[in-house]
Each structure stands twice: as structure tokens, then as C-alpha cells.
N, C-alpha and C. Protein backbone atom coordinates (compact mmCIF):
# COMPACT_ATOMS: atom_id res chain seq x y z
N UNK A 1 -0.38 12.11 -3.66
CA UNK A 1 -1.33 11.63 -2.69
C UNK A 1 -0.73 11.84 -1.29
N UNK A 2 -1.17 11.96 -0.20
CA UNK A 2 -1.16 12.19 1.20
C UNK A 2 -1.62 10.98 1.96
N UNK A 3 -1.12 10.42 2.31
CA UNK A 3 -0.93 9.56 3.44
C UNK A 3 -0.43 9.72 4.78
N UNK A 4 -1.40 9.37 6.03
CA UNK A 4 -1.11 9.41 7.56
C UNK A 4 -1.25 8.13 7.70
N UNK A 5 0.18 7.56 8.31
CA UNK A 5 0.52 6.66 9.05
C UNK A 5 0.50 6.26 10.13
N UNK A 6 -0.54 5.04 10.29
CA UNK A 6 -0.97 4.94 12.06
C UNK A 6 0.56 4.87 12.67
N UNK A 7 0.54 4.39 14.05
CA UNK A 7 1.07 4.19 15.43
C UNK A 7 1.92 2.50 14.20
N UNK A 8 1.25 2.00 14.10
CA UNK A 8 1.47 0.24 13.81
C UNK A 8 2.20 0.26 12.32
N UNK A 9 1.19 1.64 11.57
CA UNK A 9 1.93 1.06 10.36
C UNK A 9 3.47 1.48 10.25
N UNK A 10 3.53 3.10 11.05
CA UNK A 10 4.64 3.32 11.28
C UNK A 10 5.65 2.55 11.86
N UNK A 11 5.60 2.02 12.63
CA UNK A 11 7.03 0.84 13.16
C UNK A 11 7.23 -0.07 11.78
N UNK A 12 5.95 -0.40 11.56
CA UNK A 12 6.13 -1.58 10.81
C UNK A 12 6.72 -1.38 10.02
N UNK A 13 6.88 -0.02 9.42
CA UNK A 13 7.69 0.56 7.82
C UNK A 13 9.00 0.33 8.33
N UNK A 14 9.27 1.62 9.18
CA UNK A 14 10.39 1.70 9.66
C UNK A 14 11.18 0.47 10.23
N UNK A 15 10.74 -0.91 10.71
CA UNK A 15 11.48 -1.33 11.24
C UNK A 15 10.98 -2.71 10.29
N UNK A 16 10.96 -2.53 9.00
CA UNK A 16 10.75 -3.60 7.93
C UNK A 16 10.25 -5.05 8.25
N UNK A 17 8.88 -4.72 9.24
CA UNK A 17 8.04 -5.57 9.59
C UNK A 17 7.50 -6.15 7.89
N UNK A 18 7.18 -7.33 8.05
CA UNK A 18 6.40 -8.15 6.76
C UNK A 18 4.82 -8.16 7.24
N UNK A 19 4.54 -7.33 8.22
CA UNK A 19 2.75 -7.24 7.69
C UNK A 19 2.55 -6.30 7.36
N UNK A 20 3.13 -5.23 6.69
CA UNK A 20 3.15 -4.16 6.06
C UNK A 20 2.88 -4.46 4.73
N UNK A 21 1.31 -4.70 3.83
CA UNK A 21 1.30 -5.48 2.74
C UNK A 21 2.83 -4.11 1.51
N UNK A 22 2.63 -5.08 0.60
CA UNK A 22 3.59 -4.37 -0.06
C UNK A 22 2.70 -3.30 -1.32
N UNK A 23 1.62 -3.11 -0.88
CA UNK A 23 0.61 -2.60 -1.74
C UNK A 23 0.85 -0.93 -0.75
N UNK A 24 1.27 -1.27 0.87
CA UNK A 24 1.37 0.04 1.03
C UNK A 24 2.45 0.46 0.89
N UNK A 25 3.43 -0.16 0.99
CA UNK A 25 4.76 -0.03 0.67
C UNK A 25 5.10 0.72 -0.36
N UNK A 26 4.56 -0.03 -1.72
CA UNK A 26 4.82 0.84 -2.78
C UNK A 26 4.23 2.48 -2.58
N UNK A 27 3.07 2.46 -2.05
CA UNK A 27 1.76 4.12 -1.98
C UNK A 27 3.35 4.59 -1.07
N UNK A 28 3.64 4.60 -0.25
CA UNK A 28 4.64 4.99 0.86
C UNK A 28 5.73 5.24 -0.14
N UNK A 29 6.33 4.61 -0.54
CA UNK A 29 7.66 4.74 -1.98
C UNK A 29 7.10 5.21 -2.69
N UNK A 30 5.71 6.03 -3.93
CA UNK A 30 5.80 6.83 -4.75
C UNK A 30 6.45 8.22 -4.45
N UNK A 31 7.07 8.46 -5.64
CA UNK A 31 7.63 9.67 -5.25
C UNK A 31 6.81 10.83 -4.99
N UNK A 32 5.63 10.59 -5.65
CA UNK A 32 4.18 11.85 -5.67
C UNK A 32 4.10 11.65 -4.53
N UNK A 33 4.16 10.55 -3.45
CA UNK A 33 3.60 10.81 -1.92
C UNK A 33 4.13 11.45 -0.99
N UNK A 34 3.23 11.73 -0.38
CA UNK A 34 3.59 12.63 0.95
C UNK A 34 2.95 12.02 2.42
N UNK A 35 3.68 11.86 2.75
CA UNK A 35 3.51 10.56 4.10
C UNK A 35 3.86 11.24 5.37
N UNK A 36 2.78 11.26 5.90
CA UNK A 36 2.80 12.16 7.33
C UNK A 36 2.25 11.05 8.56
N UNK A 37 3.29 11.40 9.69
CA UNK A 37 2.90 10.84 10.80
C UNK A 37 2.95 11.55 11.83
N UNK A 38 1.59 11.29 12.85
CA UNK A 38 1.66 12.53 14.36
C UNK A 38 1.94 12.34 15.15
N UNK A 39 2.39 13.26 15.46
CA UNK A 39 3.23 13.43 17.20
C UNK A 39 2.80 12.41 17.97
N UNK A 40 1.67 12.59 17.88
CA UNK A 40 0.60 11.17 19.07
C UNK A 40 1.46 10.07 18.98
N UNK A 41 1.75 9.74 17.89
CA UNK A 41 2.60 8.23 17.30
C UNK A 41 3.76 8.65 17.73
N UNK A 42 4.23 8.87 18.05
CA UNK A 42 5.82 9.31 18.64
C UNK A 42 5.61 8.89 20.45
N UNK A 43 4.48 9.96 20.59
CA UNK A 43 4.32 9.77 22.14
C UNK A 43 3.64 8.95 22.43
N UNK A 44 2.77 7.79 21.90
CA UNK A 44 2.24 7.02 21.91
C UNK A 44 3.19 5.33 22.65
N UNK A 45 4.44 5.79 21.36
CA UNK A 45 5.20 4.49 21.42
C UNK A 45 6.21 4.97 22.70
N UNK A 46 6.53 6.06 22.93
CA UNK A 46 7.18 6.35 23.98
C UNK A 46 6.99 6.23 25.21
N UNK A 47 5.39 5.81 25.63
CA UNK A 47 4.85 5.58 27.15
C UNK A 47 4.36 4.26 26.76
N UNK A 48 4.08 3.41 25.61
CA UNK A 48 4.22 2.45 25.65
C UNK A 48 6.03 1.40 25.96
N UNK A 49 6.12 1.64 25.37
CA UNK A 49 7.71 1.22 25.47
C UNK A 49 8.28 1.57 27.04
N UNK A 50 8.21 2.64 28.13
CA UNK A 50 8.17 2.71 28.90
C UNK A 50 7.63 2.05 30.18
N UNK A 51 6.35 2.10 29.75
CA UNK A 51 5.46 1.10 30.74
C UNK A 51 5.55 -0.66 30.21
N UNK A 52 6.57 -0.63 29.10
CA UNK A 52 6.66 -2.21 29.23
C UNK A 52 5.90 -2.87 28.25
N UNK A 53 4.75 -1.96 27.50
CA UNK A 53 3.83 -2.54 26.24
C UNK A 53 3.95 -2.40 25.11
N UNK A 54 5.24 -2.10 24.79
CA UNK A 54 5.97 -1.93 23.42
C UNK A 54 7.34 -2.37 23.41
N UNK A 55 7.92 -3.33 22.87
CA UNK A 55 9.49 -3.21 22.49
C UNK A 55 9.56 -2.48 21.08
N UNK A 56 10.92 -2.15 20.64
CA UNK A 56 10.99 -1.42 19.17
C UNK A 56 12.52 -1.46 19.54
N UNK A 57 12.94 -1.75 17.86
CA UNK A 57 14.25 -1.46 17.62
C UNK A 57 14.50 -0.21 17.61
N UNK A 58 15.92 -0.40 18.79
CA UNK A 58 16.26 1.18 19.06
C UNK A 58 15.36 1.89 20.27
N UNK A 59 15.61 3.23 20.57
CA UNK A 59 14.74 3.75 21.38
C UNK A 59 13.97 5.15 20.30
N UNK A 60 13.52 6.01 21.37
CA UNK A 60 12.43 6.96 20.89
C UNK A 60 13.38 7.41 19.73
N UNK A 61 14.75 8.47 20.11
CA UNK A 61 15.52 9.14 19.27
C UNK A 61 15.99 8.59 17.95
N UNK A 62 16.06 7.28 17.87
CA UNK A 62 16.07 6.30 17.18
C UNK A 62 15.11 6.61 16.13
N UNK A 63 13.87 5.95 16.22
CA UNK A 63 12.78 5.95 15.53
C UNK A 63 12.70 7.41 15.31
N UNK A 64 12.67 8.27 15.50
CA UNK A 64 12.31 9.89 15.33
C UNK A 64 13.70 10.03 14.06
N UNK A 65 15.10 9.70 14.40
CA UNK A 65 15.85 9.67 13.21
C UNK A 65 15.56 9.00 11.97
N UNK A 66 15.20 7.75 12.05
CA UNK A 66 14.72 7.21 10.90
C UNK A 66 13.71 7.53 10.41
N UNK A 67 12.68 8.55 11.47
CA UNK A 67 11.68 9.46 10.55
C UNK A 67 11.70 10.41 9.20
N UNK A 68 12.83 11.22 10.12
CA UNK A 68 13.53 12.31 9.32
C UNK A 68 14.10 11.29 8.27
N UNK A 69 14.90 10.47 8.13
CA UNK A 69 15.49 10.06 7.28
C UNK A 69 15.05 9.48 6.16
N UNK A 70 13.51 9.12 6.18
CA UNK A 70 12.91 8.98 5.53
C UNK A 70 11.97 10.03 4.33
N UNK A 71 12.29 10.85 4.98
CA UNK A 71 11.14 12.44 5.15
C UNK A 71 9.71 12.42 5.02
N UNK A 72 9.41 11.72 5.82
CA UNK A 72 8.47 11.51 6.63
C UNK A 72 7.89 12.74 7.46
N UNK A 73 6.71 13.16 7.37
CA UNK A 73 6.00 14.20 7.84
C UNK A 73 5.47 14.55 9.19
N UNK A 74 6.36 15.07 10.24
CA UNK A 74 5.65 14.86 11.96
C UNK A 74 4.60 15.87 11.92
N UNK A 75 4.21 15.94 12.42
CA UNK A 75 2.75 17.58 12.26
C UNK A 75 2.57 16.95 13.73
């Protein structure tokens, strides 16, 4: 299955937020999945966080590593 990860759900994975039900959690952990997130969401949180309307653990390079590290899909 294929899954795109908003702006929200993405932090939330990555930075092991608890409103992330665990129903997506698991879809996100099958190994059949393929979990893609877009650029937009990258640059999204990056002019938020900038202008002051986002905190996030870590900065941009940060979150973009724990993308990859996940293998997680940027398109």
C-alpha cells in the first residue's frame, strides 16, 4: 500500500507525538508500505519554524535525516 504523509502527520511520526493513532502507525510500519512525503512538507515546516509558527525537535536537516532514516519517500 502507498501512503502520503501530511505536514502534521509527518512530525508527529517522526518526533513520536501520541496523536498519531497507532492504527497509523502500524499502516506506516508494514513492511508492504511505501510511505511518501512532499517536498511542500519539508518547506512548509521550514518557513513555518522560521517565521516563529512551528517549533520541532531539531532543525530542517534534522528532520530531512530522520526522513531518510526511515526510508521515507520525498518526491
Amino acid at each position: 500500500m502507498i501512503y502520503l504523509l501530511d505536514t502534521h502527520s509527518l512530525l508527529w511520526y517522526i518526533q513520536g507525538n501520541t496523536q498519531l493513532s497507532s492504527t497509523a502507525i502500524d499502516h506506516i510500519l508494514e513492511p508492504q508500505s511505501e510511505v511518501h512525503v512532499s517536498i511542500v512538507s519539508l518547506w512548509e515546516i521550514t518557513i513555518k519554524t522560521n517565521i516563529g509558527k512551528l517549533q520541532v525537535k531539531g532543525d530542517i536537516s534534522q528532520i530531512k535525516k530522520d526522513i531518510d532514516e526511515l526510508s521515507l519517500v520525498v518526491f
